[in-house]
C-alpha atoms as a PDB file:
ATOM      1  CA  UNK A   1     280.542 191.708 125.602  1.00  0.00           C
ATOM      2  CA  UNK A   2     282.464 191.052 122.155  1.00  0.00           C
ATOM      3  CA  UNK A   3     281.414 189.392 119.170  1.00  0.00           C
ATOM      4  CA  UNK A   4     283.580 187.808 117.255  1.00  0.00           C
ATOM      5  CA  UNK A   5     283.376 188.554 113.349  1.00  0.00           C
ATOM      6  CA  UNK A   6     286.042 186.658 112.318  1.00  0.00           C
ATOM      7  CA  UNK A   7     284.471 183.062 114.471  1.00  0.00           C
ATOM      8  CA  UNK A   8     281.509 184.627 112.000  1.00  0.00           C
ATOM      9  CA  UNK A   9     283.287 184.754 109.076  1.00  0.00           C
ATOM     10  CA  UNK A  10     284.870 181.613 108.875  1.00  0.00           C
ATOM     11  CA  UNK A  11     281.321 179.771 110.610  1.00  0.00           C
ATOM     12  CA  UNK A  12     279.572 181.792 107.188  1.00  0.00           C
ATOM     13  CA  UNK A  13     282.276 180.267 104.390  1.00  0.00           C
ATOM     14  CA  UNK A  14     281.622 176.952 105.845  1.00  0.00           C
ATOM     15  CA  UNK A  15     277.985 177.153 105.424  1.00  0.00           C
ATOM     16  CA  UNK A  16     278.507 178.802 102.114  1.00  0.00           C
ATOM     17  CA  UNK A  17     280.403 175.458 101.207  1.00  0.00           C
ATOM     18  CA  UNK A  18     278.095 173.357 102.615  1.00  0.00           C
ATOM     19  CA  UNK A  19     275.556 174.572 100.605  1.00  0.00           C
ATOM     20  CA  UNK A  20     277.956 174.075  97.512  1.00  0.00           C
ATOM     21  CA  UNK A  21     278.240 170.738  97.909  1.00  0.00           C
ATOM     22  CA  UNK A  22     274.303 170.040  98.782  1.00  0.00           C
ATOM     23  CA  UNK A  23     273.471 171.794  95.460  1.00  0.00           C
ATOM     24  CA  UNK A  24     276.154 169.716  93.542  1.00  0.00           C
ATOM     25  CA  UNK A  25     274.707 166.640  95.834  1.00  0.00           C
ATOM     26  CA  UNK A  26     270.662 167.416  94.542  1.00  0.00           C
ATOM     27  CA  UNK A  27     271.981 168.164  90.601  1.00  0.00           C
ATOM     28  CA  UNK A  28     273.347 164.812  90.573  1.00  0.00           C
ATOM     29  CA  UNK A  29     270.131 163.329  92.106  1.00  0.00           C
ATOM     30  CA  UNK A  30     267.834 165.391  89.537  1.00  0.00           C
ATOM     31  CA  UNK A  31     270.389 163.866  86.527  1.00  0.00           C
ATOM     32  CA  UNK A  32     270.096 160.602  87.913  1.00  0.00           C
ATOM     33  CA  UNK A  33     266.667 160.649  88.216  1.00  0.00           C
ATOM     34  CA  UNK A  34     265.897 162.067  85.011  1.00  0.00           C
ATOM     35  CA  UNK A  35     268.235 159.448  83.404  1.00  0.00           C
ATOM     36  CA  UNK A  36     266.624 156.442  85.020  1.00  0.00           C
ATOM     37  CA  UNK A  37     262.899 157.829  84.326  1.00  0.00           C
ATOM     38  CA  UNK A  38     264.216 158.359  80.409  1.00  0.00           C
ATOM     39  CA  UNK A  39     265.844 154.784  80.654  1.00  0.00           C
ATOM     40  CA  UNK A  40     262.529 152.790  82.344  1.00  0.00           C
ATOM     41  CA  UNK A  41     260.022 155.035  80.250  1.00  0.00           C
ATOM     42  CA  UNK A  42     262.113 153.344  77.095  1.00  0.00           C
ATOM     43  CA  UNK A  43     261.529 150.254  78.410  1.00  0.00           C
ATOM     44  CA  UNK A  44     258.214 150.380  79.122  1.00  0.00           C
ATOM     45  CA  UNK A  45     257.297 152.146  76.125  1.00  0.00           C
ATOM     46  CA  UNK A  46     259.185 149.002  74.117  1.00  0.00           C
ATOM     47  CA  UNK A  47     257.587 146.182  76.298  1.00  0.00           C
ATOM     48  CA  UNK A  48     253.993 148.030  75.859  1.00  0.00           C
ATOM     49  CA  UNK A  49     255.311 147.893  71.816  1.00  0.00           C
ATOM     50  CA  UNK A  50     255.994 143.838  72.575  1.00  0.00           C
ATOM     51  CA  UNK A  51     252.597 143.465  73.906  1.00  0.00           C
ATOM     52  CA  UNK A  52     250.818 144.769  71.074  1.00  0.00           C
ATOM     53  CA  UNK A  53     252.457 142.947  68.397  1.00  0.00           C
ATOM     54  CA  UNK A  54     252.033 139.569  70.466  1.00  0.00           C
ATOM     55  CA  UNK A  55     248.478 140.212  71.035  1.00  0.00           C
ATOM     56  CA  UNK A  56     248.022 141.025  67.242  1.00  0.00           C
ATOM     57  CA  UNK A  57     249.809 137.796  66.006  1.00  0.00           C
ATOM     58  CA  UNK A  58     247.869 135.807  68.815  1.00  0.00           C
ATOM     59  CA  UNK A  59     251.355 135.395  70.774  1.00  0.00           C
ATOM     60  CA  UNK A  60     251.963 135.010  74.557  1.00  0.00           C
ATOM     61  CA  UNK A  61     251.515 138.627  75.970  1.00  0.00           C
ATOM     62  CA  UNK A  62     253.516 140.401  78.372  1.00  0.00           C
ATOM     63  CA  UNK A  63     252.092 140.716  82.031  1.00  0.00           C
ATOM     64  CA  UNK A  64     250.326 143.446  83.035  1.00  0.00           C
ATOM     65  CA  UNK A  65     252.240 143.055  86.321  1.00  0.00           C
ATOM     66  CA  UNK A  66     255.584 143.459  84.140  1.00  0.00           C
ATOM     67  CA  UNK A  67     253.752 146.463  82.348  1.00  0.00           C
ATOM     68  CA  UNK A  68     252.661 147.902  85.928  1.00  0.00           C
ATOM     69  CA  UNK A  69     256.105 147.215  87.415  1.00  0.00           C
ATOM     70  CA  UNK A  70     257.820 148.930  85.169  1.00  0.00           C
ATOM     71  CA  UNK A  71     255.445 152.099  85.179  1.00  0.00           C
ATOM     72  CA  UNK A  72     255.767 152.210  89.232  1.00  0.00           C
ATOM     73  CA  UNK A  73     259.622 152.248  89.199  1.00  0.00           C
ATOM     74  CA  UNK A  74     259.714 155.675  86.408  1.00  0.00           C
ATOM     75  CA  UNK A  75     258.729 154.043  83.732  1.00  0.00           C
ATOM     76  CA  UNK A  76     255.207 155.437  83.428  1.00  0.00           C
ATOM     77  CA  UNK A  77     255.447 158.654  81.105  1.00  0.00           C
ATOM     78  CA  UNK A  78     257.077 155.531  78.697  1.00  0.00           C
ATOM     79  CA  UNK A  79     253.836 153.998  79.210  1.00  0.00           C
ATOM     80  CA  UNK A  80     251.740 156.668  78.694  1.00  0.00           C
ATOM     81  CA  UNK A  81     253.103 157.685  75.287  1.00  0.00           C
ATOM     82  CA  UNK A  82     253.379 154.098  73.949  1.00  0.00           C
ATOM     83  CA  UNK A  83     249.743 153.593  75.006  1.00  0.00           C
ATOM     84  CA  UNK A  84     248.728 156.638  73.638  1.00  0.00           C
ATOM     85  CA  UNK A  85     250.699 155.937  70.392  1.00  0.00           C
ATOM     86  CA  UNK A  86     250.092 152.277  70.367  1.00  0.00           C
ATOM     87  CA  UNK A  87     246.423 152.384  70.981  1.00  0.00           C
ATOM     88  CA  UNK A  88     247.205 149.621  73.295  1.00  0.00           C
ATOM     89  CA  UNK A  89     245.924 149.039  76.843  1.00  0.00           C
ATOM     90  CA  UNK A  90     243.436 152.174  76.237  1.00  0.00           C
ATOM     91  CA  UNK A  91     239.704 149.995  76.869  1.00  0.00           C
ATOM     92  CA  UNK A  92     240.438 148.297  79.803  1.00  0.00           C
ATOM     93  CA  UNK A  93     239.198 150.629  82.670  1.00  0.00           C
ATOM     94  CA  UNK A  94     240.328 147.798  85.123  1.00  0.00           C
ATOM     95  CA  UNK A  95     244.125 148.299  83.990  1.00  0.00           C
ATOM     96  CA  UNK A  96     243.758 152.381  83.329  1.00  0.00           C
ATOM     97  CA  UNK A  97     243.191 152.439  87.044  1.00  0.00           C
ATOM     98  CA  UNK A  98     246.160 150.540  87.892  1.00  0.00           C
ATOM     99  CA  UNK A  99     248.333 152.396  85.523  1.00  0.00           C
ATOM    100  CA  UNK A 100     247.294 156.137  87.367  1.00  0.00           C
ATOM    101  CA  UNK A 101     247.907 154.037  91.160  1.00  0.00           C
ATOM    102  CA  UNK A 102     251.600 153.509  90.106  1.00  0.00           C
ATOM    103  CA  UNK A 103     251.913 156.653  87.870  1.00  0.00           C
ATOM    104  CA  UNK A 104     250.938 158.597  91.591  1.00  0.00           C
ATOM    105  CA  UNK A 105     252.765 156.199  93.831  1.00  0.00           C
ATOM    106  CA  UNK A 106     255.776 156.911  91.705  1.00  0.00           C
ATOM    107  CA  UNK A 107     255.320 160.582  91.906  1.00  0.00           C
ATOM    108  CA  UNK A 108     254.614 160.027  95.386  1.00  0.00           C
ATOM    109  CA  UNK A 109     257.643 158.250  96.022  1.00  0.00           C
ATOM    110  CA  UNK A 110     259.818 160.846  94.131  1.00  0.00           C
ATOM    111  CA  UNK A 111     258.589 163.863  96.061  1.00  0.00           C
ATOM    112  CA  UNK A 112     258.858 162.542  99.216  1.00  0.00           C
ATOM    113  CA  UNK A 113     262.526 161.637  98.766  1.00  0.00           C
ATOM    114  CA  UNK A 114     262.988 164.756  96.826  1.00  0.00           C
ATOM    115  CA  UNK A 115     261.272 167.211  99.704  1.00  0.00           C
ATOM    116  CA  UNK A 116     263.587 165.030 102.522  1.00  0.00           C
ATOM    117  CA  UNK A 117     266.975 165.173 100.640  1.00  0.00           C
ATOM    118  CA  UNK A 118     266.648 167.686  98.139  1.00  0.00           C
END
């Protein structure tokens, strides 16, 4: 029985530019993902900013379901800071709780797709 390298060879560059192309394919994902988490954390960190000055001057607020949306899509290390920052959404236990649900469902989310594509 023979073996043939050079079926091998050529079955080995193939993979080797297969692999090329997934690593190009999962750098683009990371980027994009680390642009849209930069973009919603913005954002959220602005409509968090919103929020505080309405409730200060007595204004209509923004939702906490707009708030929460936002931090469930990649917008919640926006949130963080700004509440951090801001003081702002800090006392309420009821909406803290909510907050860390879609800060892990995000994460959640994220490392699922990231452990089936990436």
């Amino acid at each position: 029985m023979t073996i043939d390298l050079e079926w091998l060879g050529r079955w080995r560059d193939k993979r080797e530019f297969a692999l090329r192309i997934d690593d190009g394919a999962l750098l683009a994902m990371l980027l994009g993902l680390t642009i849209w988490t930069l973009a919603a954390s913005v954002v959220t960190a602005v409509l968090y900013a919103w929020d505080k000055r309405a409730a200060a001057k007595h204004r209509r607020r923004i939702a906490e379901r707009t708030l929460l949306g936002w931090s469930v899509v990649g917008g919640w290390p926006g949130g963080w800071m700004a509440s951090r920052i801001l003081r702002h959404k800090t006392l309420k236990r009821s909406y803290r709780i909510r907050f860390v649900i879609c800060a892990l469902v995000n994460v959640a989310v994220v490392a699922t797709v990231w452990h089936r594509f990436g």
